[in-house]
PDB file of N, CA and C in Angstrom:
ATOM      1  N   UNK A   1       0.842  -1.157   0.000  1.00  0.00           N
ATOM      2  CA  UNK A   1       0.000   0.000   0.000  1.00  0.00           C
ATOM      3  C   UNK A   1       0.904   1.242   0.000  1.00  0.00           C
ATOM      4  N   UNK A   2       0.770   2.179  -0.712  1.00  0.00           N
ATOM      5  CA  UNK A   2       1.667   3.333  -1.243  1.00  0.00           C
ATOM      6  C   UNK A   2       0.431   4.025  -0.442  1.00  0.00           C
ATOM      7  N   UNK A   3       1.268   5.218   0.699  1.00  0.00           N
ATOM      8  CA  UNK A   3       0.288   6.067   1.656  1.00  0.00           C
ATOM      9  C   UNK A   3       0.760   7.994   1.045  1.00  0.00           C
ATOM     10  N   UNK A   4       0.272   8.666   1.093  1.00  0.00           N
ATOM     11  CA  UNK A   4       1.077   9.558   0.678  1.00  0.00           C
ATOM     12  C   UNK A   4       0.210  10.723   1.582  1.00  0.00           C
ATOM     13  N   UNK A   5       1.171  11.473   2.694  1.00  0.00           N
ATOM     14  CA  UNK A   5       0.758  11.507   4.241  1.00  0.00           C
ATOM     15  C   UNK A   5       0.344  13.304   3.862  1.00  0.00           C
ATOM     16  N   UNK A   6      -0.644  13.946   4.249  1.00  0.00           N
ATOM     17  CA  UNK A   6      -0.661  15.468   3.922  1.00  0.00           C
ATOM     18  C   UNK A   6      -0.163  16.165   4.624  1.00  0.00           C
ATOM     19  N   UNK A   7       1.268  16.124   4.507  1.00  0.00           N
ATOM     20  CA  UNK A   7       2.663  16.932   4.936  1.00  0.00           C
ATOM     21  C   UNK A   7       2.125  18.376   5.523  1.00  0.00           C
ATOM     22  N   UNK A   8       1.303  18.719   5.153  1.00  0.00           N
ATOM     23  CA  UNK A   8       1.337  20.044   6.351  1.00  0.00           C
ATOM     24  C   UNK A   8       0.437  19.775   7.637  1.00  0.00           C
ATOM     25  N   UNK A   9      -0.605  18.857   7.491  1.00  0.00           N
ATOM     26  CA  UNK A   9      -0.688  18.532   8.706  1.00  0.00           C
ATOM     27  C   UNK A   9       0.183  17.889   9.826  1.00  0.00           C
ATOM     28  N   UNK A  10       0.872  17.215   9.259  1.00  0.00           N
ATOM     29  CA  UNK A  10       2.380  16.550  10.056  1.00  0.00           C
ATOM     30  C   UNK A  10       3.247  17.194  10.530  1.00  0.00           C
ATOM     31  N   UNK A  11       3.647  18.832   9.510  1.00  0.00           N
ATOM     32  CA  UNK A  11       4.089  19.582  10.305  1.00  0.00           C
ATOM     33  C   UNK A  11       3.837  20.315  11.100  1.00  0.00           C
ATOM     34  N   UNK A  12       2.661  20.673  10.912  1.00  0.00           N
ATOM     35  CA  UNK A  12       1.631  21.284  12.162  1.00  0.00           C
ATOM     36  C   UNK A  12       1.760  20.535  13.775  1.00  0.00           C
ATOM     37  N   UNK A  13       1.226  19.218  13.226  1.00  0.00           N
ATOM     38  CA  UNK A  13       1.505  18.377  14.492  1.00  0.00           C
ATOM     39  C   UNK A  13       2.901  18.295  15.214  1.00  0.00           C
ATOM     40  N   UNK A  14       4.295  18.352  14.339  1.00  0.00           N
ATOM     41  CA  UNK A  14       5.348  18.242  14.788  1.00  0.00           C
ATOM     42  C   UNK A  14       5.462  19.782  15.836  1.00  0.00           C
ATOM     43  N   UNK A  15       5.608  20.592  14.898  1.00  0.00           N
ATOM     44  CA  UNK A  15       5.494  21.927  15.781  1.00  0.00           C
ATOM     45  C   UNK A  15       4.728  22.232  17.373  1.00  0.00           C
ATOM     46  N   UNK A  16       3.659  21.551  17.248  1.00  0.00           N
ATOM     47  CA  UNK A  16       3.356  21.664  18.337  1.00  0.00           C
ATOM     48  C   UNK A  16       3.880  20.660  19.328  1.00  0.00           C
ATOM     49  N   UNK A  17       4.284  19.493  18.741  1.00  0.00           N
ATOM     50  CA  UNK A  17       4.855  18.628  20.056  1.00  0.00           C
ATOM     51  C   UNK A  17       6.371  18.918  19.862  1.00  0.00           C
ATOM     52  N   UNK A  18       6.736  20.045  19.266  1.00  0.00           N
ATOM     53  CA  UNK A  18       8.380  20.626  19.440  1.00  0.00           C
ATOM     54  C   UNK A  18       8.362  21.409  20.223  1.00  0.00           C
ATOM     55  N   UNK A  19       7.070  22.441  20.154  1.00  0.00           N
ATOM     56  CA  UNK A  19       6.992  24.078  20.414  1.00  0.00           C
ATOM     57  C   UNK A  19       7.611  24.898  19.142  1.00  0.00           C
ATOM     58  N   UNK A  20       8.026  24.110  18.337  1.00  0.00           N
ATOM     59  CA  UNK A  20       9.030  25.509  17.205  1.00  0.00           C
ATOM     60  C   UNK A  20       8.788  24.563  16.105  1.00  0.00           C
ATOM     61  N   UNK A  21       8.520  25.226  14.673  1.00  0.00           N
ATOM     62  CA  UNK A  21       8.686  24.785  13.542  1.00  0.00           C
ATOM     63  C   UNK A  21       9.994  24.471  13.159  1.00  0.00           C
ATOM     64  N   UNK A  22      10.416  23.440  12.062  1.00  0.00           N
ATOM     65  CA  UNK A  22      11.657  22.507  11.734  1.00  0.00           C
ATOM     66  C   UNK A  22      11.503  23.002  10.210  1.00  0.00           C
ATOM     67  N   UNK A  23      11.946  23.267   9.571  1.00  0.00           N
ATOM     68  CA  UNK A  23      12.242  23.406   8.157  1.00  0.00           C
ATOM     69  C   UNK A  23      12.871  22.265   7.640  1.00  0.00           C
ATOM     70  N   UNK A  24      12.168  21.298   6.843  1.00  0.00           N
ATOM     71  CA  UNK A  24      12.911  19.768   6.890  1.00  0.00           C
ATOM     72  C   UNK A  24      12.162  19.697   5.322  1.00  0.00           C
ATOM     73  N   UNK A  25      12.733  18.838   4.360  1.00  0.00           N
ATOM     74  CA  UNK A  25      12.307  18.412   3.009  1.00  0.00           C
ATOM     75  C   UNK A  25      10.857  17.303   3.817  1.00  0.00           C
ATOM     76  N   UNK A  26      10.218  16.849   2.986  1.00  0.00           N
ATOM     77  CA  UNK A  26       9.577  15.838   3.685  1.00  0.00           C
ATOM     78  C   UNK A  26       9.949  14.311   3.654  1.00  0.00           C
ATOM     79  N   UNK A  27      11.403  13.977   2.799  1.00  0.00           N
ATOM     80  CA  UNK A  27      11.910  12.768   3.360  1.00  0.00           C
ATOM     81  C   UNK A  27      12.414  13.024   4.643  1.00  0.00           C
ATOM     82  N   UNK A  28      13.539  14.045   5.004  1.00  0.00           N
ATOM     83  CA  UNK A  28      13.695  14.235   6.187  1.00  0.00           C
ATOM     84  C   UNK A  28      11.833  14.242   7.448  1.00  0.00           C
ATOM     85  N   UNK A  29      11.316  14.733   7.079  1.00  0.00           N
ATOM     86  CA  UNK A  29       9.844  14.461   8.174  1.00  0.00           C
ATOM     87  C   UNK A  29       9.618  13.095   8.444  1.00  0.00           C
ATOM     88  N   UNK A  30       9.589  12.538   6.716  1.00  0.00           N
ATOM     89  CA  UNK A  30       9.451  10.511   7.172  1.00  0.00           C
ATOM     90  C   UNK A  30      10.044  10.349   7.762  1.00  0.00           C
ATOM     91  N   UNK A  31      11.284  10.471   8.125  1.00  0.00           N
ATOM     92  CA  UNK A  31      12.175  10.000   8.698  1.00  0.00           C
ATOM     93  C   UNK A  31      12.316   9.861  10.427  1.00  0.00           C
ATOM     94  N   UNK A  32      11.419  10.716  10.638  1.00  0.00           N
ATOM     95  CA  UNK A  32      11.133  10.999  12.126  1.00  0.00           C
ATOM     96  C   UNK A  32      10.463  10.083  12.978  1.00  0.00           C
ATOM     97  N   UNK A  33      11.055   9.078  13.433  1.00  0.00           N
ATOM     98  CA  UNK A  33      10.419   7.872  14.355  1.00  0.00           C
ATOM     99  C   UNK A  33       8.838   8.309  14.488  1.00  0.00           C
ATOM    100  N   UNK A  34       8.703   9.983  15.793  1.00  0.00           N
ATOM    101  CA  UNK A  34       7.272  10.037  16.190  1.00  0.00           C
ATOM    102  C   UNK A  34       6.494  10.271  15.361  1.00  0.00           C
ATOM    103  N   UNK A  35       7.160  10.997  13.643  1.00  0.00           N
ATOM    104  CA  UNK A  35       5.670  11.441  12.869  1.00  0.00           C
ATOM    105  C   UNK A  35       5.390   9.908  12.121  1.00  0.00           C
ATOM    106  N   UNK A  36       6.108   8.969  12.016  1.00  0.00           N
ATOM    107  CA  UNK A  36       5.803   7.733  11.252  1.00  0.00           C
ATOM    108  C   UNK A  36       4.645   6.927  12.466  1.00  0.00           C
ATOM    109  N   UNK A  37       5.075   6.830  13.685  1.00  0.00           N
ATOM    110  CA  UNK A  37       3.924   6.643  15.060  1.00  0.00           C
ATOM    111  C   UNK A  37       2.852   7.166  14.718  1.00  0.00           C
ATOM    112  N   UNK A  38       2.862   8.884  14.938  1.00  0.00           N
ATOM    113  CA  UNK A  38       1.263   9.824  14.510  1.00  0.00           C
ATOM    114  C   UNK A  38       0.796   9.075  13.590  1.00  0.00           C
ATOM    115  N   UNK A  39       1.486   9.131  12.330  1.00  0.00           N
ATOM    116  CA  UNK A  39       1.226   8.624  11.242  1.00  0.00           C
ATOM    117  C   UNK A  39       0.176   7.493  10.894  1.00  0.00           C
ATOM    118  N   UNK A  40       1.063   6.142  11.199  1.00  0.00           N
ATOM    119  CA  UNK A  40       0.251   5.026  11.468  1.00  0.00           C
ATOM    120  C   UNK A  40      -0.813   4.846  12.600  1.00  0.00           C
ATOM    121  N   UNK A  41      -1.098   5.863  13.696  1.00  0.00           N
ATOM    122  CA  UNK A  41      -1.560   5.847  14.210  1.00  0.00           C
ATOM    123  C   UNK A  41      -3.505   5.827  13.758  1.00  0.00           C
ATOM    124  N   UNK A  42      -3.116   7.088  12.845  1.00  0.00           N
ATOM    125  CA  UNK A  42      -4.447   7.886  11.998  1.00  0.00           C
ATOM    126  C   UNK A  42      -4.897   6.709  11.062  1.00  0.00           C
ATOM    127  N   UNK A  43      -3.558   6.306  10.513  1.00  0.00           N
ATOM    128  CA  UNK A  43      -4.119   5.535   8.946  1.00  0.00           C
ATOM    129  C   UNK A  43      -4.746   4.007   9.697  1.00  0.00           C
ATOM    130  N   UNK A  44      -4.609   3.842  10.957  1.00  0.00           N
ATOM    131  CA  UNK A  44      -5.117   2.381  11.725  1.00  0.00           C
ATOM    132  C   UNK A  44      -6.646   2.811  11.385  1.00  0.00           C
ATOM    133  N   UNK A  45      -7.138   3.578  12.102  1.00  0.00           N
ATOM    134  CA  UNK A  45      -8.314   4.069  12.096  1.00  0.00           C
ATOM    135  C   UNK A  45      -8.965   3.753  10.679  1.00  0.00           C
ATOM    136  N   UNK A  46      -8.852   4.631  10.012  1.00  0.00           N
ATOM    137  CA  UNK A  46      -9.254   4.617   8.960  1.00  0.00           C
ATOM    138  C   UNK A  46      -8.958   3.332   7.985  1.00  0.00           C
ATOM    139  N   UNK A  47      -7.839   2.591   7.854  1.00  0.00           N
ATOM    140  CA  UNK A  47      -7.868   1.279   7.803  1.00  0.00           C
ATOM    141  C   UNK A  47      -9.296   0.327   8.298  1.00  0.00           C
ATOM    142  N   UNK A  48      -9.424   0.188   9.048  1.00  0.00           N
ATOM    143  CA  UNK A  48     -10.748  -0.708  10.153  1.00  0.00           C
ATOM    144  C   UNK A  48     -12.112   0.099   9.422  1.00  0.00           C
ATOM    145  N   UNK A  49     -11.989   1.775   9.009  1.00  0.00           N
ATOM    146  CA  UNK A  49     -13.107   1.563   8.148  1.00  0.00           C
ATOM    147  C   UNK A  49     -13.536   1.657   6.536  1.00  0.00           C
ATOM    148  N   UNK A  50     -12.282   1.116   6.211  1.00  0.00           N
ATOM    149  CA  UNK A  50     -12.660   0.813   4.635  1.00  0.00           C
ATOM    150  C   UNK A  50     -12.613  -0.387   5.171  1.00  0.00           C
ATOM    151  N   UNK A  51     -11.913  -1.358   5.512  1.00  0.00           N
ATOM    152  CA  UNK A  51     -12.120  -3.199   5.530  1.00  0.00           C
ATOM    153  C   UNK A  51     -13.389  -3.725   5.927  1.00  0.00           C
ATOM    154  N   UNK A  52     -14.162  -2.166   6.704  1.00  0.00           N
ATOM    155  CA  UNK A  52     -15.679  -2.735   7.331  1.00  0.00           C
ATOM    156  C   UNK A  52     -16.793  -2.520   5.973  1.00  0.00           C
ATOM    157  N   UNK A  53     -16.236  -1.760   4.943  1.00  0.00           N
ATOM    158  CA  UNK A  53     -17.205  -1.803   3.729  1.00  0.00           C
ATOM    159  C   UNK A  53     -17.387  -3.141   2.917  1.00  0.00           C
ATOM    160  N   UNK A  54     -18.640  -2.833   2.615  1.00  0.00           N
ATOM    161  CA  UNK A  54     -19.184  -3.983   1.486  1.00  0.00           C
ATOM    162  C   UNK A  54     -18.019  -4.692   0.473  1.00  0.00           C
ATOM    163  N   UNK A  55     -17.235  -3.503   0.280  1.00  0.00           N
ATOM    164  CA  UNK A  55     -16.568  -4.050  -0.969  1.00  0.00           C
ATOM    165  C   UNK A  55     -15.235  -5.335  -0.251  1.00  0.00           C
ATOM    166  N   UNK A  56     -15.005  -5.610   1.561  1.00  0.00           N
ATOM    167  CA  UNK A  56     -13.946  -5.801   1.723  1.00  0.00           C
ATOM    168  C   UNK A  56     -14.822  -7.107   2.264  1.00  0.00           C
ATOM    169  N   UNK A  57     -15.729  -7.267   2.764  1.00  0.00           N
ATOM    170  CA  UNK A  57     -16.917  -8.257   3.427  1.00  0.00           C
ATOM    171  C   UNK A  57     -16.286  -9.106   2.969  1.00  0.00           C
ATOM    172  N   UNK A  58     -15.673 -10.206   2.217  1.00  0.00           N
ATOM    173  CA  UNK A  58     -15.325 -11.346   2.126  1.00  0.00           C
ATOM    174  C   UNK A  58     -13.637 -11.623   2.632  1.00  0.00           C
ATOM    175  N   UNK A  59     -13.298 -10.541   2.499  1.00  0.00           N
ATOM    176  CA  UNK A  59     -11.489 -10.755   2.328  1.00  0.00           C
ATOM    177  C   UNK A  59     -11.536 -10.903   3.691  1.00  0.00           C
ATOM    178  N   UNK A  60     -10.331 -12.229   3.903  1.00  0.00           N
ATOM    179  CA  UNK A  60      -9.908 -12.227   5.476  1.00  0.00           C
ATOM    180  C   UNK A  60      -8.419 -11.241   5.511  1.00  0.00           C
ATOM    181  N   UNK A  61      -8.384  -9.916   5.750  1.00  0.00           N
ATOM    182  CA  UNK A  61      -6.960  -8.853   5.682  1.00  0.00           C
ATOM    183  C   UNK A  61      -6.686  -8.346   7.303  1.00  0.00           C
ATOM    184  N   UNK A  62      -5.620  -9.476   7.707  1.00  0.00           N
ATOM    185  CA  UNK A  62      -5.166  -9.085   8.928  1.00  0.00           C
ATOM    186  C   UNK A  62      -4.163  -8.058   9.080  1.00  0.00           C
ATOM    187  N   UNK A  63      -3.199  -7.909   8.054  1.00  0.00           N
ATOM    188  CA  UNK A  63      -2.360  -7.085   8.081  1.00  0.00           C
ATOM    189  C   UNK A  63      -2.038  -5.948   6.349  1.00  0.00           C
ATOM    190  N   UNK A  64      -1.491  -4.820   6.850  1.00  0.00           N
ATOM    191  CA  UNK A  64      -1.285  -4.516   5.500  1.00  0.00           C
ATOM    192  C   UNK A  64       0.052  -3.878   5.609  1.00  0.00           C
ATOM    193  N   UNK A  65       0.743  -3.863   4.675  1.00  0.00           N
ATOM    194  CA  UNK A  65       2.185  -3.301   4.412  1.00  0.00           C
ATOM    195  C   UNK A  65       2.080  -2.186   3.670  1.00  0.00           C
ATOM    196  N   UNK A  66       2.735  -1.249   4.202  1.00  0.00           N
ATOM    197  CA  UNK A  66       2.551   0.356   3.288  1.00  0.00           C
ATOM    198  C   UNK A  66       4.415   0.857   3.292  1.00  0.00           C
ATOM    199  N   UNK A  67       4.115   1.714   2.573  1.00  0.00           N
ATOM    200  CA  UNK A  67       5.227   2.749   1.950  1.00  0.00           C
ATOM    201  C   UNK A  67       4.721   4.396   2.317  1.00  0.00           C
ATOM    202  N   UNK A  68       5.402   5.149   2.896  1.00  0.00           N
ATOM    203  CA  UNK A  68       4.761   6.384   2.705  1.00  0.00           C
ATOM    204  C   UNK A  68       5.941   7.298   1.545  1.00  0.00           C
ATOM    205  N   UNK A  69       4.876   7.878   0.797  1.00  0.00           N
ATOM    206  CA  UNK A  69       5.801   8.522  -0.673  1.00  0.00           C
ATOM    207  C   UNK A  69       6.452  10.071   0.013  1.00  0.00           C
ATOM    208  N   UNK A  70       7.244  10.268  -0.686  1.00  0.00           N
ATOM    209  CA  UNK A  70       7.376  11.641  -0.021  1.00  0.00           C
ATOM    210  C   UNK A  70       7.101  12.986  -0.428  1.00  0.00           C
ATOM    211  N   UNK A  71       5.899  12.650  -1.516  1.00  0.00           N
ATOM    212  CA  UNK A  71       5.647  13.747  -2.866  1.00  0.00           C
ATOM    213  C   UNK A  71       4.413  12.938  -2.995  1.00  0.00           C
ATOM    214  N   UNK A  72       3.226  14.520  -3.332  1.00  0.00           N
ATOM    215  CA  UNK A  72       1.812  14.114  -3.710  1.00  0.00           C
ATOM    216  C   UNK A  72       2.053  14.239  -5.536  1.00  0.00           C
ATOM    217  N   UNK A  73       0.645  12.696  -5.725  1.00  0.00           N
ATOM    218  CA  UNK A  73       0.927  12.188  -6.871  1.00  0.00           C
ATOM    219  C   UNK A  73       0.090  13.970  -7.682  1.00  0.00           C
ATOM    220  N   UNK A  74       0.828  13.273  -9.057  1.00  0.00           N
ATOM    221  CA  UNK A  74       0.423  15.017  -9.833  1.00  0.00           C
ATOM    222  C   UNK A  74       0.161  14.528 -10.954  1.00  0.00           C
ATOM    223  N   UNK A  75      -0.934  15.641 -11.747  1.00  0.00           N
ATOM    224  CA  UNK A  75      -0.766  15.237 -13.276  1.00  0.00           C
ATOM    225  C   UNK A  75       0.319  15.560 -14.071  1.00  0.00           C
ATOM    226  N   UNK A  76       1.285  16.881 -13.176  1.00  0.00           N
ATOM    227  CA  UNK A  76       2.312  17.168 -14.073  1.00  0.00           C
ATOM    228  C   UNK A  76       3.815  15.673 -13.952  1.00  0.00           C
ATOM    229  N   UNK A  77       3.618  14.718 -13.152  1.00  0.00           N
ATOM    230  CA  UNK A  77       4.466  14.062 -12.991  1.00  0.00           C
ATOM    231  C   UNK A  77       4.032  12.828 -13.586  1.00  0.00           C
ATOM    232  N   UNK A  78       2.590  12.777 -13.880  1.00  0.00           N
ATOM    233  CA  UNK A  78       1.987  11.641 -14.810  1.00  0.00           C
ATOM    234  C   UNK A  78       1.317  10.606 -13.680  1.00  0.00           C
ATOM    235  N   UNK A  79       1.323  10.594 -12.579  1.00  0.00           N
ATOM    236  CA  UNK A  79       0.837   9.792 -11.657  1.00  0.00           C
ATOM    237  C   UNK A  79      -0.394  10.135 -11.273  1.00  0.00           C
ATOM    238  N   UNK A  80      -1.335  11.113 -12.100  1.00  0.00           N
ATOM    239  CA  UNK A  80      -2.599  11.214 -12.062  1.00  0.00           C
ATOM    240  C   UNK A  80      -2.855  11.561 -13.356  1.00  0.00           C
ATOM    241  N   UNK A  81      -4.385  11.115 -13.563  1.00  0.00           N
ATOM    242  CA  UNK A  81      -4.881  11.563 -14.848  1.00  0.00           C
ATOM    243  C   UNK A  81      -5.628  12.698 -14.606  1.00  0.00           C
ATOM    244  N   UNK A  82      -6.014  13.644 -15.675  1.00  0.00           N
ATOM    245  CA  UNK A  82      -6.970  15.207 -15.677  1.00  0.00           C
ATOM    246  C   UNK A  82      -8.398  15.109 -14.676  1.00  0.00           C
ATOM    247  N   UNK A  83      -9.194  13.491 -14.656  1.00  0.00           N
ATOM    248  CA  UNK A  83      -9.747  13.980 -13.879  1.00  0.00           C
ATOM    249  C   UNK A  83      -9.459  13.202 -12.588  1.00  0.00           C
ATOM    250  N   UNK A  84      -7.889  13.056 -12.252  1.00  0.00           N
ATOM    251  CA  UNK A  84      -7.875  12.837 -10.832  1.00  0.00           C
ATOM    252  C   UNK A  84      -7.802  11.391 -10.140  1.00  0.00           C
ATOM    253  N   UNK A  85      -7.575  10.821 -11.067  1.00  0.00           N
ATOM    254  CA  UNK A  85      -7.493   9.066 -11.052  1.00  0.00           C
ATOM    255  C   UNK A  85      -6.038   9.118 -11.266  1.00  0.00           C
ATOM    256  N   UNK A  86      -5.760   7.801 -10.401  1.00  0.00           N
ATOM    257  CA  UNK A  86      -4.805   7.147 -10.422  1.00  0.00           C
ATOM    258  C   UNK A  86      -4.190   6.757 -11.421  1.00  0.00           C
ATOM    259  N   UNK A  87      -2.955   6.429 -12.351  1.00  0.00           N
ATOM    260  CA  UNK A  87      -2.492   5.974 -13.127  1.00  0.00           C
ATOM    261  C   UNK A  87      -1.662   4.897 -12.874  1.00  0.00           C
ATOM    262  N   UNK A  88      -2.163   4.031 -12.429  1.00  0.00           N
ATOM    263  CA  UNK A  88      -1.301   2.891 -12.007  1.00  0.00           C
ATOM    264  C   UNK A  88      -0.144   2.710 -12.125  1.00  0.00           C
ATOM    265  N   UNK A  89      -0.010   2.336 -13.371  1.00  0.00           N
ATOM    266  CA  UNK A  89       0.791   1.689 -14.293  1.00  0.00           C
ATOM    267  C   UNK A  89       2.398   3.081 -13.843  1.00  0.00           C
ATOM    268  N   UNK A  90       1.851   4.160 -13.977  1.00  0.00           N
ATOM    269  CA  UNK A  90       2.937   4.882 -13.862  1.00  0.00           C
ATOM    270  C   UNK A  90       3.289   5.615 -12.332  1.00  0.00           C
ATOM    271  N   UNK A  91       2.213   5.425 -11.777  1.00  0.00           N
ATOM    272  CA  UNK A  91       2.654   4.796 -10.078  1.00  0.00           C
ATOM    273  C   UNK A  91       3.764   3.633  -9.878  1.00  0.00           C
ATOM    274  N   UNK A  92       3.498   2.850 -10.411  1.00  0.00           N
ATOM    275  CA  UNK A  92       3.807   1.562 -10.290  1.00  0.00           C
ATOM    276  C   UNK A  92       6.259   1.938 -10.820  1.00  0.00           C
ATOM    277  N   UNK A  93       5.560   2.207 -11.945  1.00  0.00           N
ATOM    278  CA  UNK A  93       6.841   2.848 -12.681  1.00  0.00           C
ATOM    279  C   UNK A  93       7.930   3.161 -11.902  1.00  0.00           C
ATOM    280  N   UNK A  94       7.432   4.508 -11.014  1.00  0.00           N
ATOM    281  CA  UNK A  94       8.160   5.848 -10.520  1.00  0.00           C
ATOM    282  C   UNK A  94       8.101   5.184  -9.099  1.00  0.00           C
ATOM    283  N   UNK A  95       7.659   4.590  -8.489  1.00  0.00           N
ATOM    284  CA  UNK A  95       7.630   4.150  -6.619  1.00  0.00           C
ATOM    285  C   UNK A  95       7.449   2.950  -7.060  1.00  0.00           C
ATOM    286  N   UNK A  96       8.205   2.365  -7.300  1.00  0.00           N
ATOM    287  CA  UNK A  96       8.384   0.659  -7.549  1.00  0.00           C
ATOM    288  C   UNK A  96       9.758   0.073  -6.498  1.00  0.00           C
ATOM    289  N   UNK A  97      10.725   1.388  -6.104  1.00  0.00           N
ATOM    290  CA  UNK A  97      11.614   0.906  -5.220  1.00  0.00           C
ATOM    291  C   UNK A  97      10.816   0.904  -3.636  1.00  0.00           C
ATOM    292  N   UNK A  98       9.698   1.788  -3.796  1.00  0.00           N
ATOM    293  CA  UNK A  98       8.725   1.819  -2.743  1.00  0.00           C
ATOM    294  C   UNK A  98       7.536   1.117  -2.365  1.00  0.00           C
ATOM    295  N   UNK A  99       7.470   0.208  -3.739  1.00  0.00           N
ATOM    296  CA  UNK A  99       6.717  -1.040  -3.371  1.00  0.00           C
ATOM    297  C   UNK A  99       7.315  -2.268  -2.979  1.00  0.00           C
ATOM    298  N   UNK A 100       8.726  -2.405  -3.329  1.00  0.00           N
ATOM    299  CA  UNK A 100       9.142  -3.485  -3.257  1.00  0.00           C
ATOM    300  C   UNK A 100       9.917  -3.577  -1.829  1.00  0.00           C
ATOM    301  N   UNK A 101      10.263  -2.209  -0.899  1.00  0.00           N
ATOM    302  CA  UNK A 101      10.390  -2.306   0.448  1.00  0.00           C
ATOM    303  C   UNK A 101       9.585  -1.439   1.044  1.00  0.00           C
ATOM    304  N   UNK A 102       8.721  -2.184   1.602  1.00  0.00           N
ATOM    305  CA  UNK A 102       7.662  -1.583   2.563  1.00  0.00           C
ATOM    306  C   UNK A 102       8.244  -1.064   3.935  1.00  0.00           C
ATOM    307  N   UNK A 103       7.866   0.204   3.991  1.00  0.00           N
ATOM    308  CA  UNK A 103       8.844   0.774   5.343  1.00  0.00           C
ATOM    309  C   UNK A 103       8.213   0.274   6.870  1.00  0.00           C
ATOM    310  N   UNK A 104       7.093  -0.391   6.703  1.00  0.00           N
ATOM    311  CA  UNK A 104       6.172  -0.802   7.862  1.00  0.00           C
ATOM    312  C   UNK A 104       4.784  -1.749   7.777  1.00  0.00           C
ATOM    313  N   UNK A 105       4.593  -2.378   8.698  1.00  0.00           N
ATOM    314  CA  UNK A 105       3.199  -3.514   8.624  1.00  0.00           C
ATOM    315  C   UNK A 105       2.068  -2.732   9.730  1.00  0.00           C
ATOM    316  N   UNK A 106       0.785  -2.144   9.014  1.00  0.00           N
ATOM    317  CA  UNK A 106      -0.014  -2.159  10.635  1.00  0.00           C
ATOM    318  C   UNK A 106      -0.613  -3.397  10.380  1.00  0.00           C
ATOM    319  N   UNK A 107      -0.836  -4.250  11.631  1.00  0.00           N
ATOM    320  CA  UNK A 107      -2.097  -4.897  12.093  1.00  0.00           C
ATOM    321  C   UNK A 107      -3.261  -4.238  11.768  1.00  0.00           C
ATOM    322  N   UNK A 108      -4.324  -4.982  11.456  1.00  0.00           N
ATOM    323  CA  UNK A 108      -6.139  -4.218  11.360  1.00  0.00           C
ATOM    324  C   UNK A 108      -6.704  -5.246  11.842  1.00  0.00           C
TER     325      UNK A 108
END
């Protein structure tokens, strides 16, 4: 699962459990033990409620393995189409060193 985290809320959150804003690229932010914690913390949640939809009702999915990207997908980079869909194939392309090592497992 390729996660791709909305970096200004993360820094928001960091700041306040610093007291002071960090000027950091956002690989440097991944990189931060507690925002990858926050992190997985949120996406647990929300995990438990897509697996509770209709569409997941049969699958037995105890665990899932994710990647967090460090750049939102774009149409100017080809990883979205005009109206906003995914392009797999060229997801797949460009974060393929990011599918093939997953930086973490949550439980659901």
């Amino acid at each position: 699962c390729l996660l791709v985290p909305n970096f200004e809320e993360l820094r928001e959150w960091q700041a306040k459990r610093l007291g002071h804003k960090r000027e950091q690229s956002n690989i440097q932010l991944l990189s931060d033990g507690a925002i990858k914690a926050y992190f997985v913390s949120k996406m647990h949640g929300v995990s438990r409620q897509v697996l509770e939809t209709s569409d997941f009702a049969d699958a037995n999915i105890t665990k899932v393995q994710y990647s967090l990207l460090p750049e939102d997908l774009s149409v100017s980079e080809g990883t979205l189409a005009c109206d906003d869909s995914v392009r797999r194939a060229a997801v797949r392309e460009r974060y393929h060193s990011f599918l093939d090592k997953p930086v973490g497992e949550m439980a659901i």
